[in-house]
Protein backbone atom coordinates (compact mmCIF):
# COMPACT_ATOMS: atom_id res chain seq x y z
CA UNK A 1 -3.82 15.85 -6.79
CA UNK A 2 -6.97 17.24 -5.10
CA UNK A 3 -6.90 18.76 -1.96
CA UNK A 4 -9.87 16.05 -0.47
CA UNK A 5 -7.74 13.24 -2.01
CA UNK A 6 -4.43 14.82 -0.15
CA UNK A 7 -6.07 15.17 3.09
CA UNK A 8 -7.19 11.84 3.30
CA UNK A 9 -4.06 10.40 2.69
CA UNK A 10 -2.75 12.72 5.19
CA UNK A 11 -5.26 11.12 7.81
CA UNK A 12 -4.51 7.48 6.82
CA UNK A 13 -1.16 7.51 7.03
CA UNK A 14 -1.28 9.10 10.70
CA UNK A 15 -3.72 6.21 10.87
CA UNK A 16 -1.22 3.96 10.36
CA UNK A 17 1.69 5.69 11.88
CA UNK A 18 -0.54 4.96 15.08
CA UNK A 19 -0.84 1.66 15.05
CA UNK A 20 2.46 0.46 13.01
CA UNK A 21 5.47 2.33 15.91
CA UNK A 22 7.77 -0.22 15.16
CA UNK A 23 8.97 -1.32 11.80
CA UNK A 24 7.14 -4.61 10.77
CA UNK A 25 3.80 -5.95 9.99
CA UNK A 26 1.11 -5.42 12.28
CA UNK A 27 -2.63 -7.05 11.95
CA UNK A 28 -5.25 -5.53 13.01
CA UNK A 29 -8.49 -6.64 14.20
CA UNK A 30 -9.88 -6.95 10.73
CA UNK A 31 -8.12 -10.37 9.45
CA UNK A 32 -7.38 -9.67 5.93
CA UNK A 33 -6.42 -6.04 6.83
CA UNK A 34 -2.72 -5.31 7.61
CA UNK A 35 -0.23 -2.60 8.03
CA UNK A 36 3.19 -2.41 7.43
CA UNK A 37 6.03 0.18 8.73
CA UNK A 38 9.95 -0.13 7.14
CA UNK A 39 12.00 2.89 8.16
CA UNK A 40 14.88 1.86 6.22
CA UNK A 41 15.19 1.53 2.11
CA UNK A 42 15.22 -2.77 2.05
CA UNK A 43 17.16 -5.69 0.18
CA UNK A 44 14.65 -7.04 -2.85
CA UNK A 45 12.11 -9.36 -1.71
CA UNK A 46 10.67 -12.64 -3.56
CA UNK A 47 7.44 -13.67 -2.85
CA UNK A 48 3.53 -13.99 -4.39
CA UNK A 49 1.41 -10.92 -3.80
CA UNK A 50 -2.17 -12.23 -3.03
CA UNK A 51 -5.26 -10.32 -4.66
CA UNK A 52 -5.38 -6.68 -2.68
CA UNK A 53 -5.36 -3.13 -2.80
CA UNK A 54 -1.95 -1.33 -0.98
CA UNK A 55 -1.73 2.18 -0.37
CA UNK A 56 1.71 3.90 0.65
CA UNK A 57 3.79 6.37 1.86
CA UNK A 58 7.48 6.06 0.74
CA UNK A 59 7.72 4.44 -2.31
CA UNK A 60 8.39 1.20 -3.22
CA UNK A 61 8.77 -1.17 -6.47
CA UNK A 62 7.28 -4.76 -8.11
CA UNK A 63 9.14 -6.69 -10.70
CA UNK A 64 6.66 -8.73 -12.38
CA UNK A 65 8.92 -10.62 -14.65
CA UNK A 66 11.08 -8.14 -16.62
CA UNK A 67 8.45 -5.42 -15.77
CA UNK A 68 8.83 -2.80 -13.12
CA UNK A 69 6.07 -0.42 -11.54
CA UNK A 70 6.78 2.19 -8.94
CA UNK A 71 4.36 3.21 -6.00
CA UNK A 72 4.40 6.10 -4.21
CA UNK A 73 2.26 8.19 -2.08
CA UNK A 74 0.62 9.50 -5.62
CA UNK A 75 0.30 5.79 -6.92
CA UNK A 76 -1.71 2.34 -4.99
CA UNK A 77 -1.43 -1.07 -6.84
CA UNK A 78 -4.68 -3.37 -7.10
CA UNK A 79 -3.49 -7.22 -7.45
CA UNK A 80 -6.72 -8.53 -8.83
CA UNK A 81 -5.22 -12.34 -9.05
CA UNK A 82 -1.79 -14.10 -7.34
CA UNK A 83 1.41 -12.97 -8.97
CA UNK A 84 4.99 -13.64 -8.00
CA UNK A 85 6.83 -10.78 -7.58
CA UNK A 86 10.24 -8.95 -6.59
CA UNK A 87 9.30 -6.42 -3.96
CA UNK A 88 11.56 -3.51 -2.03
CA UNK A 89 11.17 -0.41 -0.42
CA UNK A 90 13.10 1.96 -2.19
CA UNK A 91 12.45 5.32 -0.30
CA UNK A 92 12.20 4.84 3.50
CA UNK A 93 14.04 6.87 6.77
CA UNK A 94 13.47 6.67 10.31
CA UNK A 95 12.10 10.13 10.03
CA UNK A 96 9.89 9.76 6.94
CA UNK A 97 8.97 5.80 7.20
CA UNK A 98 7.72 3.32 3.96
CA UNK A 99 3.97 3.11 5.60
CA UNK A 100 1.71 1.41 3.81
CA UNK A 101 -1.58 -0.44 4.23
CA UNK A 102 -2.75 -3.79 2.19
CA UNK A 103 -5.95 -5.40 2.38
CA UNK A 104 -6.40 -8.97 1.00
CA UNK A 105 -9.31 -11.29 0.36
CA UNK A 106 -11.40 -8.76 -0.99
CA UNK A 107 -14.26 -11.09 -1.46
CA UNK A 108 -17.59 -8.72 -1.91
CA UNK A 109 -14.99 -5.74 -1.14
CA UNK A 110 -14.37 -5.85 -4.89
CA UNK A 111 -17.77 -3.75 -5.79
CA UNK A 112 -17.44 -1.26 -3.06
CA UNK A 113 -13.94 -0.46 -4.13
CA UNK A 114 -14.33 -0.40 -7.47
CA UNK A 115 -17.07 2.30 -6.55
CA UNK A 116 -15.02 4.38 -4.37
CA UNK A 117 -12.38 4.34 -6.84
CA UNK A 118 -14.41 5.98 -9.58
CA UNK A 119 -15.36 8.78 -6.76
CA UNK A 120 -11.69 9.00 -5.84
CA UNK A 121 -10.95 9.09 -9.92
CA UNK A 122 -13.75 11.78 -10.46
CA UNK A 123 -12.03 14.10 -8.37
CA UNK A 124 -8.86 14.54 -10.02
């Protein structure tokens, strides 16, 4: 992994460390932006993932029918349409917390993201 990508996940993640102290969701001023803390590894949870793009520290993992895709810090997962899913944090401690980030209704964010993704993808 580059050493610009690294460093900015360093940053985010004490980004979000700041403003998620307690495990749980916590919305921020932006209304489809949200962060999430879990400082435990978690039961499986059912629901529908929206369309957004979720970044991580810890690592968790989706069942999408008989499929299964692990995140980590290394690894963010772009839901482009609803899906139902299995979700659970699989690598979380008090010390070293799941943290992760998800933005939904991407609306016009599509384009812009799509664009910093091919910078972020150039560099490694």
């Amino acid at each position: 992994m580059s050493e610009i990508i690294t460093t900015q996940q360093i940053e985010l993640t004490k980004m979000i460390e700041r403003y998620s102290e307690k495990d749980g969701v916590h919305h921020t001023a932006i209304p489809s932006l949200f962060f999430m803390r879990v400082s435990n590894a978690a039961a499986q949870n059912h629901g529908v993932y929206k369309p957004s793009f979720c970044m991580v520290a810890g690592a968790k993992e989706l069942w999408l029918g008989q499929e299964r895709f692990k995140y980590s810090p290394a690894d963010y997962i772009v839901v482009s349409v609803q899906l139902p899913v299995i979700s659970q944090v699989t690598e979380a401690t008090p010390d070293i917390p799941y943290l992760g980030f998800n933005k939904s209704r991407m609306g016009l964010f599509w384009s812009k993201f799509i664009e910093t993704l091919k910078k972020l993808l150039s560099y490694t």
